[in-house]
N, C-alpha and C. Protein backbone atom coordinates (compact mmCIF):
# COMPACT_ATOMS: atom_id res chain seq x y z
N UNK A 1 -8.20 144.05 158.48
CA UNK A 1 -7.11 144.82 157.91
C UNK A 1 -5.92 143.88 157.69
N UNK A 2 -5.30 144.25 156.41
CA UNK A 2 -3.87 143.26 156.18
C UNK A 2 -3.45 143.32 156.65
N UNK A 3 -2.14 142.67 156.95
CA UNK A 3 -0.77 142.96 157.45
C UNK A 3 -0.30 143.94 156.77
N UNK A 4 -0.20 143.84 155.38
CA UNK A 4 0.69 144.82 155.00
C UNK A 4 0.17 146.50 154.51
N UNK A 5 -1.30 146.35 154.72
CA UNK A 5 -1.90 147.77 155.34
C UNK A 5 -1.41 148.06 156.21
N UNK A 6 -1.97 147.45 157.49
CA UNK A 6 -0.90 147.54 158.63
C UNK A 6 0.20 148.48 158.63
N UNK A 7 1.20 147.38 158.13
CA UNK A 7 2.38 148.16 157.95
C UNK A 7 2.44 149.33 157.48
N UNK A 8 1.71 149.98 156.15
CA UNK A 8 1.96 151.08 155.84
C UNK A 8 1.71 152.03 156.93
N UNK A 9 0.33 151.80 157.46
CA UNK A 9 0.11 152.43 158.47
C UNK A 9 0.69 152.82 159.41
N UNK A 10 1.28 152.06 159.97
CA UNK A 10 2.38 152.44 161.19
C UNK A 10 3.78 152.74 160.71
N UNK A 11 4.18 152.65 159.44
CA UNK A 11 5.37 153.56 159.22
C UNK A 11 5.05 155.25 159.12
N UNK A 12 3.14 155.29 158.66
CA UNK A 12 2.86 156.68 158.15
C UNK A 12 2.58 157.24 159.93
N UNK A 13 2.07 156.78 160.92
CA UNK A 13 1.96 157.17 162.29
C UNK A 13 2.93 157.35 163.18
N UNK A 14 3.82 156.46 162.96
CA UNK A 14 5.10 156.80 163.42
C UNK A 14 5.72 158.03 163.70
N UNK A 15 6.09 158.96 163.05
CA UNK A 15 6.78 160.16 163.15
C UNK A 15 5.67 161.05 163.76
N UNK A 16 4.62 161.34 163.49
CA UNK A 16 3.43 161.75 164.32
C UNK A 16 3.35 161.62 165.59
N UNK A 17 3.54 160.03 165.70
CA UNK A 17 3.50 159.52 167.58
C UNK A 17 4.44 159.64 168.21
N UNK A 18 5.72 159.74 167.75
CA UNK A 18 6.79 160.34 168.29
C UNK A 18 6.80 161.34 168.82
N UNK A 19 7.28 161.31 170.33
CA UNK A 19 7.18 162.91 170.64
C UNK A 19 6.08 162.99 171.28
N UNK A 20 4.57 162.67 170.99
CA UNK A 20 3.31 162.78 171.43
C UNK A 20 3.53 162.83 172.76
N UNK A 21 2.42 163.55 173.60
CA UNK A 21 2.05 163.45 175.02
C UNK A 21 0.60 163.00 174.76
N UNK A 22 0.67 161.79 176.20
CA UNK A 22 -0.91 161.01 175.91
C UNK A 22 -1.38 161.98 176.65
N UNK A 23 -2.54 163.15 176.46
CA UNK A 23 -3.55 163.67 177.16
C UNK A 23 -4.33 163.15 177.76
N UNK A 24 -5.41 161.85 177.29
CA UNK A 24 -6.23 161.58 177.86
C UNK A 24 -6.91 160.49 177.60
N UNK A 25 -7.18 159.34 177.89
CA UNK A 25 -7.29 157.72 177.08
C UNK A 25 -8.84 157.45 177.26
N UNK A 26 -9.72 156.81 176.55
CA UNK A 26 -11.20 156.68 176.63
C UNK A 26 -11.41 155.32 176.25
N UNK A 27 -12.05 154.50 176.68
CA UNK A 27 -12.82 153.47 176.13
C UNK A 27 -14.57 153.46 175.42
N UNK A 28 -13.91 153.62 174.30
CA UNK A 28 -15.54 154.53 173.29
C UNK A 28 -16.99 153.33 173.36
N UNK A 29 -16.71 152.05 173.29
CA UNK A 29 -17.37 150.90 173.05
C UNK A 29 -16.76 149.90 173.53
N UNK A 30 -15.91 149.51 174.15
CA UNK A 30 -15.67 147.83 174.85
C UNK A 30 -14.77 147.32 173.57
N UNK A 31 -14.84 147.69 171.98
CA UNK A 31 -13.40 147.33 171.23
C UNK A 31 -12.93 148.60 170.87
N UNK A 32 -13.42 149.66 171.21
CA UNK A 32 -12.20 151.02 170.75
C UNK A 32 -12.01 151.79 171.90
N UNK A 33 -10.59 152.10 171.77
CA UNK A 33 -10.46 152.46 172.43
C UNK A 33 -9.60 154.22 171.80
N UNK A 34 -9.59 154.95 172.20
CA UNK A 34 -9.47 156.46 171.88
C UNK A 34 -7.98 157.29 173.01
N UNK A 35 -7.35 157.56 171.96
CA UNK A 35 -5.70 158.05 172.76
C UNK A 35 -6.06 159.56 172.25
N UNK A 36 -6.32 160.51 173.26
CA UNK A 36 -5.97 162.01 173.08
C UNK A 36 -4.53 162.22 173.19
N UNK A 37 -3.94 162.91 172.42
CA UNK A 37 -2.28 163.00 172.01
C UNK A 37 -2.49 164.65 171.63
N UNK A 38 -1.32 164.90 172.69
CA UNK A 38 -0.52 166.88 172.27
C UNK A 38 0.52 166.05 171.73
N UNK A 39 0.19 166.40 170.08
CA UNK A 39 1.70 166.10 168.91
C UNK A 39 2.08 167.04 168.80
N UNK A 40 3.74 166.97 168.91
CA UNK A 40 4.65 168.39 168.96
C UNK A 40 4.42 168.94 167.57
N UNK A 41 4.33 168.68 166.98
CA UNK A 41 4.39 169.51 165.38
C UNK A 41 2.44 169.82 164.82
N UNK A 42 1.31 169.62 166.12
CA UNK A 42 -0.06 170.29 165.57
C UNK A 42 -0.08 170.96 166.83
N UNK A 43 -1.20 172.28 165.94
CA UNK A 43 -1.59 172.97 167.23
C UNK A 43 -2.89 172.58 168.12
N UNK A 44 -3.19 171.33 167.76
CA UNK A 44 -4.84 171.19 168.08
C UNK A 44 -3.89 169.46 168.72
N UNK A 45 -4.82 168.96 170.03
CA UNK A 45 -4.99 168.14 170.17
C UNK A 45 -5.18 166.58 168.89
N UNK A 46 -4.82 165.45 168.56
CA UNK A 46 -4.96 164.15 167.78
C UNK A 46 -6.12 163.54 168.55
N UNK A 47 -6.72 162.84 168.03
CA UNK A 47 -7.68 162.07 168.86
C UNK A 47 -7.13 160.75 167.36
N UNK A 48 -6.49 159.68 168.67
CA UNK A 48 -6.50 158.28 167.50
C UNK A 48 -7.25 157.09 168.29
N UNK A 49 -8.08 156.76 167.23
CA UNK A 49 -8.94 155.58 167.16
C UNK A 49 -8.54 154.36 166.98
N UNK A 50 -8.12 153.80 168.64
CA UNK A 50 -8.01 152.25 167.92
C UNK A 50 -9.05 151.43 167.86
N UNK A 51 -9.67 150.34 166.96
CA UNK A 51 -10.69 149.92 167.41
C UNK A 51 -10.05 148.04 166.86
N UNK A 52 -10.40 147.34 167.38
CA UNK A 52 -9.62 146.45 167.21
C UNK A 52 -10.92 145.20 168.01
N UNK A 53 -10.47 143.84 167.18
CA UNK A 53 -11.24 142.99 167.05
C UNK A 53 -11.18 141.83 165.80
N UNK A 54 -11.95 141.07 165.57
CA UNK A 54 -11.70 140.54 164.13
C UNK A 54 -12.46 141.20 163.30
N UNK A 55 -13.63 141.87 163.67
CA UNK A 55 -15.01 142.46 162.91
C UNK A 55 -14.32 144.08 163.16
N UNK A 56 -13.86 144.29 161.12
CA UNK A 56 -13.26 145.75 160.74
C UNK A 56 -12.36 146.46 161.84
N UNK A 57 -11.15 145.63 162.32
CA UNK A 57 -10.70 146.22 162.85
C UNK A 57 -9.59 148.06 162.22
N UNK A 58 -9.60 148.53 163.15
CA UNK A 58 -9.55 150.00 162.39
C UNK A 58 -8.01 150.86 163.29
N UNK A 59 -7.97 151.74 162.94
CA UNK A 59 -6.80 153.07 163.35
C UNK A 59 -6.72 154.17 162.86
N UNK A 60 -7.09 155.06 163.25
CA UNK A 60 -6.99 156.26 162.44
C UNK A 60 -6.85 157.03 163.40
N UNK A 61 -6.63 158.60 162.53
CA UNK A 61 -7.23 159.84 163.39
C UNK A 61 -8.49 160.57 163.44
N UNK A 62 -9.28 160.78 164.02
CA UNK A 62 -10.56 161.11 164.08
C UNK A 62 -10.54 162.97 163.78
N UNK A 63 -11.27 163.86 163.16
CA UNK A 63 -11.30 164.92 162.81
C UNK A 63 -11.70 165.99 163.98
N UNK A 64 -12.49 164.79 164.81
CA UNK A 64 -13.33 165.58 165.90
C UNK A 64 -12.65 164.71 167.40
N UNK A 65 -13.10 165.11 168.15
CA UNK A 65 -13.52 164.28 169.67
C UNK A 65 -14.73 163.81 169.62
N UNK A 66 -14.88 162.48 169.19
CA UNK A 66 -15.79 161.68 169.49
C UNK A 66 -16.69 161.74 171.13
N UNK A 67 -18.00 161.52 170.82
CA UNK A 67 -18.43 161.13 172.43
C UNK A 67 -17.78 160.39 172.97
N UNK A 68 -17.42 160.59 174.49
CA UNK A 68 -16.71 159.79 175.49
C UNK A 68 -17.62 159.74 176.67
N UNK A 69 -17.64 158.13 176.90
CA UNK A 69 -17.99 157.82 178.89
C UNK A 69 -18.00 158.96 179.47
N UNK A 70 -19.18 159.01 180.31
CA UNK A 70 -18.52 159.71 181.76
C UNK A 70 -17.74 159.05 182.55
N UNK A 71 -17.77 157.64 182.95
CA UNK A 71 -17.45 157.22 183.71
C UNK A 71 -16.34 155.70 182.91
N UNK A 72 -14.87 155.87 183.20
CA UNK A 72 -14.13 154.68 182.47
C UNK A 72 -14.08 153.95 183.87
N UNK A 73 -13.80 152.74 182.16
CA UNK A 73 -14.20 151.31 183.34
C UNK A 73 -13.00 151.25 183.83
N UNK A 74 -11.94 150.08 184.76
CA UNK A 74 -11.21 149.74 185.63
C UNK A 74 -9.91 149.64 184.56
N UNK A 75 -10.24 148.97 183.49
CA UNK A 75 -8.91 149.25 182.39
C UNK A 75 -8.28 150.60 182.00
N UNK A 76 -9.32 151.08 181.72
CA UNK A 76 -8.82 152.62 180.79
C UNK A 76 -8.33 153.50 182.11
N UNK A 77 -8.83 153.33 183.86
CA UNK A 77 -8.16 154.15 184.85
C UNK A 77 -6.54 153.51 184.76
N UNK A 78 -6.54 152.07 184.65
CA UNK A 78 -5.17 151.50 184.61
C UNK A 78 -4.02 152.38 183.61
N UNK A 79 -4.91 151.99 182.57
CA UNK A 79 -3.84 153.21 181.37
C UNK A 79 -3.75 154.59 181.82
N UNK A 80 -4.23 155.09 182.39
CA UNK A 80 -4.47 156.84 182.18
C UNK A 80 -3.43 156.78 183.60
N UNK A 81 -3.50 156.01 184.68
CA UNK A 81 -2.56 155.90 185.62
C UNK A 81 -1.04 155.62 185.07
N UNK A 82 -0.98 154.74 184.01
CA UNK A 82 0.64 154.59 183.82
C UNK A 82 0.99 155.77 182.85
N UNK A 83 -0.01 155.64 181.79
CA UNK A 83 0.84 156.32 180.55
C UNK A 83 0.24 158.10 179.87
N UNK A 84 -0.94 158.52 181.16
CA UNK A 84 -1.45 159.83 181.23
C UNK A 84 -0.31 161.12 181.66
N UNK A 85 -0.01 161.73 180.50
CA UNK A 85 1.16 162.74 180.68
C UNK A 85 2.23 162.35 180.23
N UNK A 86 2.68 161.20 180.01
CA UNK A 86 3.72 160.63 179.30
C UNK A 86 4.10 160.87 177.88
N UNK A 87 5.05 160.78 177.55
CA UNK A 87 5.49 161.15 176.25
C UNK A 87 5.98 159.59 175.40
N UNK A 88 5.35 159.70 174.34
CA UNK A 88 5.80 158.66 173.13
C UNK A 88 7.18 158.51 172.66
N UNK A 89 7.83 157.62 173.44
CA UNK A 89 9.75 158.02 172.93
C UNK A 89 9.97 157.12 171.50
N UNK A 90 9.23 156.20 171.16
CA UNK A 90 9.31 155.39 170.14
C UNK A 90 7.90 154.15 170.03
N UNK A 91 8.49 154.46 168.41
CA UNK A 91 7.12 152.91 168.39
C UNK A 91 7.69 151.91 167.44
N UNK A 92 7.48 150.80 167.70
CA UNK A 92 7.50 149.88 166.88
C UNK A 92 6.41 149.10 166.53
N UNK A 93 6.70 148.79 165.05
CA UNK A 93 5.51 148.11 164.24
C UNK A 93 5.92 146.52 164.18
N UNK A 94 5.15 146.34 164.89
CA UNK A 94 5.20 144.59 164.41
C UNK A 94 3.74 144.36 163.72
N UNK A 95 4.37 144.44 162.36
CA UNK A 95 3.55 144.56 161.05
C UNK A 95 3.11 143.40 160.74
N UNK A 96 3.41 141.84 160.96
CA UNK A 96 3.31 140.92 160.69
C UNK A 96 1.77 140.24 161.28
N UNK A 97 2.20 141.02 163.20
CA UNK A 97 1.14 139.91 163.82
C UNK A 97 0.43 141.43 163.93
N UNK A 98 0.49 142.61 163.55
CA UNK A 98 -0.85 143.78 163.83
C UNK A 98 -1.02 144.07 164.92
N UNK A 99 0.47 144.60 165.49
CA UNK A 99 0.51 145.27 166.74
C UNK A 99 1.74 146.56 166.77
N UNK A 100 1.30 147.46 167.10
CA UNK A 100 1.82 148.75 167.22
C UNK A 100 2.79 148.81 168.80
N UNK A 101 3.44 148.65 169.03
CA UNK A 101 4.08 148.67 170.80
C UNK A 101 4.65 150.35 170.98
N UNK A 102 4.24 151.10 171.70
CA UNK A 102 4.74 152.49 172.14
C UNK A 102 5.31 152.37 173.43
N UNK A 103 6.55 153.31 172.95
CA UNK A 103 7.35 152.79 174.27
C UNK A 103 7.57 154.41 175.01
N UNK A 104 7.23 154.33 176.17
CA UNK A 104 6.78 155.44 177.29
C UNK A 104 8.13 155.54 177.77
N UNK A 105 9.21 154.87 178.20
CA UNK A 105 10.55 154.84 178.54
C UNK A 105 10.66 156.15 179.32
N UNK A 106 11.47 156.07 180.29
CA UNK A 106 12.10 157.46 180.01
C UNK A 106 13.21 157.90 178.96
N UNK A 107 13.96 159.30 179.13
CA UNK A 107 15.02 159.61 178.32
C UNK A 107 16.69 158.78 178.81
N UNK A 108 16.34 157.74 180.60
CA UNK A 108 17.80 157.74 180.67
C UNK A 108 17.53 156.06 180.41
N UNK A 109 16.30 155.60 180.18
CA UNK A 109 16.03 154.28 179.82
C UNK A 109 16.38 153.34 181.10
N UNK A 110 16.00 154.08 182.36
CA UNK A 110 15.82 153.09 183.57
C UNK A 110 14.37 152.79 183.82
N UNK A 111 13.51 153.18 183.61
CA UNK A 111 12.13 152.75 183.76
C UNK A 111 11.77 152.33 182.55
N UNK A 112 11.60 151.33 181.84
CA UNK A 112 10.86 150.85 180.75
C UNK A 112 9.55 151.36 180.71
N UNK A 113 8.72 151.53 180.19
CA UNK A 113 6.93 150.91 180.07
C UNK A 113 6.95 151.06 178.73
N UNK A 114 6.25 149.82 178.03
CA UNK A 114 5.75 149.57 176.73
C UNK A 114 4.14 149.65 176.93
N UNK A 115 3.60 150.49 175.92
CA UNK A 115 2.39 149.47 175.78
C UNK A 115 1.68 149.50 174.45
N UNK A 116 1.31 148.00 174.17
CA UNK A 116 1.47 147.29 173.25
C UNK A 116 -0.04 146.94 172.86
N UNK A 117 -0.25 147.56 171.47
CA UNK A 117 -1.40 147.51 170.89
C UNK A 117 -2.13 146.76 169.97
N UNK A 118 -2.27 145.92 170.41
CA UNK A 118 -3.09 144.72 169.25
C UNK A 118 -3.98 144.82 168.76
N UNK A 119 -4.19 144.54 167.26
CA UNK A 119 -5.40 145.09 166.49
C UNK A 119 -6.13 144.10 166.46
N UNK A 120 -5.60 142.76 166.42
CA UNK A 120 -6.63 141.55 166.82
C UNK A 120 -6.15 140.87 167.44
N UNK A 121 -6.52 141.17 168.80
CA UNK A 121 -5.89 140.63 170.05
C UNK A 121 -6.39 138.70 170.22
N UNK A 122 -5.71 138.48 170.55
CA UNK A 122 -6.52 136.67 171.31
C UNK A 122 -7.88 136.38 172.01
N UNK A 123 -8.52 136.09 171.96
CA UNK A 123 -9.95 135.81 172.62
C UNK A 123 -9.30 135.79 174.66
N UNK A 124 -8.37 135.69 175.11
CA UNK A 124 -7.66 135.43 176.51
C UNK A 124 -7.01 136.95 176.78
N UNK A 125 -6.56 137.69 175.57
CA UNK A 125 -5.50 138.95 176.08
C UNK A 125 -6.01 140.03 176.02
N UNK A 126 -6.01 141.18 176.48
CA UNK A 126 -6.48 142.52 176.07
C UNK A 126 -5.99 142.97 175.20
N UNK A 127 -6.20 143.89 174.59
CA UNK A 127 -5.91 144.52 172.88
C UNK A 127 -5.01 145.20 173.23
N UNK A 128 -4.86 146.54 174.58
CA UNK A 128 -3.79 147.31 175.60
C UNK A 128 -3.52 146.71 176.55
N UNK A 129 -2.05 145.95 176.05
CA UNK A 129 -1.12 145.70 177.17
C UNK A 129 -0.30 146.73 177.81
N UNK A 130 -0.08 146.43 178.90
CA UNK A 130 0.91 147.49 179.36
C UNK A 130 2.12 146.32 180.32
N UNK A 131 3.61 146.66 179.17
CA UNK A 131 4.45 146.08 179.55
C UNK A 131 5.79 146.77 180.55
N UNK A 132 5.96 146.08 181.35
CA UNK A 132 6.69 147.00 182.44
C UNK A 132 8.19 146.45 182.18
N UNK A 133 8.90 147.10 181.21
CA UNK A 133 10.30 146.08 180.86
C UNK A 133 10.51 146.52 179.46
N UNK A 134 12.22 146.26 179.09
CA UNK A 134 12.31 146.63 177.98
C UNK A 134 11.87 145.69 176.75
N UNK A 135 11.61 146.04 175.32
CA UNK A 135 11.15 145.47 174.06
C UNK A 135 11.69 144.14 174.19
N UNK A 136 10.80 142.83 174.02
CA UNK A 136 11.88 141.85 174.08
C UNK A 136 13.01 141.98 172.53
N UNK A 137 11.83 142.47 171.55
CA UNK A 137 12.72 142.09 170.43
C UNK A 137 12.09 143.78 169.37
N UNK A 138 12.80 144.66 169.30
CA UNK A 138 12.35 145.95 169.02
C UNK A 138 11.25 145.58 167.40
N UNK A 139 11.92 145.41 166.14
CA UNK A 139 10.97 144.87 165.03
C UNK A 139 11.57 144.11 164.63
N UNK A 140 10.59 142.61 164.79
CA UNK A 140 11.16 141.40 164.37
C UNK A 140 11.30 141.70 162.49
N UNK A 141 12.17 141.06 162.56
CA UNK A 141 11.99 140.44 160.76
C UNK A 141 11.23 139.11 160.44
N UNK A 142 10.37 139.81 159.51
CA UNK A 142 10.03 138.73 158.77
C UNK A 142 10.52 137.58 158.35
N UNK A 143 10.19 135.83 158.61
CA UNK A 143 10.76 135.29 157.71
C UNK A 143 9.58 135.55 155.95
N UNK A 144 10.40 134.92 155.07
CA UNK A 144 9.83 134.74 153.79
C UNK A 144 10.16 133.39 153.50
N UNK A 145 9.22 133.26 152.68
CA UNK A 145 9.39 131.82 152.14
C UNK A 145 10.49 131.79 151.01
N UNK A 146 11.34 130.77 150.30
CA UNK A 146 11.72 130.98 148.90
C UNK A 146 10.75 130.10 148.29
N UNK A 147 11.23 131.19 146.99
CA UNK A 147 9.92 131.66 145.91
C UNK A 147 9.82 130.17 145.22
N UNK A 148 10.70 129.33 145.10
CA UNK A 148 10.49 127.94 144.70
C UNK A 148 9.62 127.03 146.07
N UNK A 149 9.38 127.64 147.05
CA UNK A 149 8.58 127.20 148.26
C UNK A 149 6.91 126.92 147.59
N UNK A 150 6.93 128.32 147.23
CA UNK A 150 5.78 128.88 147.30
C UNK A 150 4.46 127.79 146.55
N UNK A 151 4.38 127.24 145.39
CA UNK A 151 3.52 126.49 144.90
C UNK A 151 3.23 125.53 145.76
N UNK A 152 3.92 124.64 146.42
CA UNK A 152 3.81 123.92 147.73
C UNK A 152 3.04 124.43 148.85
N UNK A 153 3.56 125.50 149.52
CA UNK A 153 2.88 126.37 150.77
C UNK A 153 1.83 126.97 150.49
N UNK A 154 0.97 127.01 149.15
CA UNK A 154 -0.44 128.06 148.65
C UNK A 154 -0.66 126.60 148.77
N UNK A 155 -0.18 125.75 147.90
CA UNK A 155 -1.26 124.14 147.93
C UNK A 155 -1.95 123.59 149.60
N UNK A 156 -1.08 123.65 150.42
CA UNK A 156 -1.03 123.22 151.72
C UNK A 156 -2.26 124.12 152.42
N UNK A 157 -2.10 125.09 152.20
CA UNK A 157 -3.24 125.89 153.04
C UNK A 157 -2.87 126.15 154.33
N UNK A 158 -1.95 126.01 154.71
CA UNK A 158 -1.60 126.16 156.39
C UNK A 158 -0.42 127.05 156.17
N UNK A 159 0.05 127.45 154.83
CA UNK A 159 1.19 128.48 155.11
C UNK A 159 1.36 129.13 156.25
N UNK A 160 0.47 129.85 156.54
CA UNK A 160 0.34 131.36 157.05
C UNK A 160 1.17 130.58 158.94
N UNK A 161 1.03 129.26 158.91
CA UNK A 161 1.13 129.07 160.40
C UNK A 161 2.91 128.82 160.02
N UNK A 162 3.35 129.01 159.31
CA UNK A 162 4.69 128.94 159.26
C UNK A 162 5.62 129.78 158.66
N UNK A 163 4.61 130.91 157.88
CA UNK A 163 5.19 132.57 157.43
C UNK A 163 4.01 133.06 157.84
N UNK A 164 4.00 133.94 158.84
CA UNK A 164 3.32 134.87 158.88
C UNK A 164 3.03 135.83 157.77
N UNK A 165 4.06 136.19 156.85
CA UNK A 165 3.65 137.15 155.77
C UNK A 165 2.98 136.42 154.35
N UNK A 166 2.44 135.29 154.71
CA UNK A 166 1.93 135.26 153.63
C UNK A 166 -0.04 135.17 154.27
N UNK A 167 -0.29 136.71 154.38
CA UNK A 167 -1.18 136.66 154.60
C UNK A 167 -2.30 136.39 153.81
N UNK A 168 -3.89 136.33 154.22
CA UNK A 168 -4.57 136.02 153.66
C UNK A 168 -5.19 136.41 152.46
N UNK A 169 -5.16 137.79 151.81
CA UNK A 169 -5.08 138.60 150.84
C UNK A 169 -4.07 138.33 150.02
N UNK A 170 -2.56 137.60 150.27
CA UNK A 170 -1.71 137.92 149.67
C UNK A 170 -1.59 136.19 148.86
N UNK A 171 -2.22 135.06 150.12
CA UNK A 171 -2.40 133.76 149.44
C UNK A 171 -3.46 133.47 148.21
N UNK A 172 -4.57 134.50 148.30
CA UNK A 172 -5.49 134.83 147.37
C UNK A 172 -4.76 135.36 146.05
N UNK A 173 -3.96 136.36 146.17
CA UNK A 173 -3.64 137.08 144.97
C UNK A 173 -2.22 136.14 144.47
N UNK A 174 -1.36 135.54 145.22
CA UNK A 174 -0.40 135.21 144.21
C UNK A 174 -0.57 133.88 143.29
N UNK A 175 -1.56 133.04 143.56
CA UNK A 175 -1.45 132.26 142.50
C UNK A 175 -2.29 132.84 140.83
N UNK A 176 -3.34 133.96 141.25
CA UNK A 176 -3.87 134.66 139.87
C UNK A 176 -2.88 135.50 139.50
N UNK A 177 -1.46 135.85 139.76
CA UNK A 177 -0.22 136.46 138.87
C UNK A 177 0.11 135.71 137.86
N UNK A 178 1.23 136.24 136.58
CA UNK A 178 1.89 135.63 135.70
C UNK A 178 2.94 135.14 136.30
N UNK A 179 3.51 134.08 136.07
CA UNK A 179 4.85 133.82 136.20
C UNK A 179 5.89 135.00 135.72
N UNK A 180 7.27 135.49 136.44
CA UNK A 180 7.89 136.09 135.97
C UNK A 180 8.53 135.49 134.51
């Protein structure tokens, strides 16, 4: 998934996850993982699908309740211990590197908990972090390149390690444009 799928995505989930109470957290397969959510504005339980990895990583809402474990492994008791019954006070999209961070806070903002969802996590980190502390940086900004950069940084091939937004879909498509 792009980055800037991504992004759409989590501006369109956003107002949805707001507000949410996590009901009930599942680990479906070892890369998805499944958030039951009471959203204040449906009358039916959300079931959202993260599934995350380099191979089709995904997010959605599922129509149904998928099969779930009987038995969750030692991670998913970790989550359901911090953030089971908790309410979604905010999310931020960090659209760039494809991570969603929901912040569990309370309302007087003395207990932090983040936790922070990576869609393609590091081969070393888990995909659900759970951060005990406030956002270091709520949504970074993008840098961009200038546009007189750009013929240089597509030639080089290593852009992407020095703009993140010039992702890999997007280094493909801008040299087959017209010049303005």
């Amino acid at each position: 998934m792009d980055a800037y799928v991504f992004r759409r995505i989590g501006v369109e989930l956003s107002p949805i996850l707001c507000g949410a109470r996590v009901h009930k957290v599942y680990d479906l397969s070892g890369q998805t993982l499944l958030f039951v959510l009471d959203a204040q504005e449906q009358t039916q339980k959300l079931q959202l699908i993260f599934k995350y990895g380099r191979d089709n990583p995904a997010i959605f809402f599922a129509p149904e309740k998928p099969v779930t474990p009987e038995q969750p492994d030692a991670s998913v008791m970790r989550l359901r211990k911090y953030i089971q019954g908790k309410r979604i006070r905010r999310v931020y999209n960090h659209w760039t590197e494809r991570r969603l961070v929901l912040d569990f806070s309370d309302q007087s903002g003395t207990s932090p908990l983040l936790l922070i969802l990576n869609l393609t996590p590091p081969p070393d980190r888990p995909a659900a972090l759970l951060h005990m502390g406030p956002p270091d940086e709520a949504e970074p900004e993008p840098t961009w390149p200038a546009p007189s950069d750009l013929p240089r940084l597509l030639a080089e091939g290593e852009s992407w390690r020095e703009f993140s937004t010039l992702t890999p879909l997007l280094r493909k498509t801008l040299p087959l444009l017209d010049a303005p």
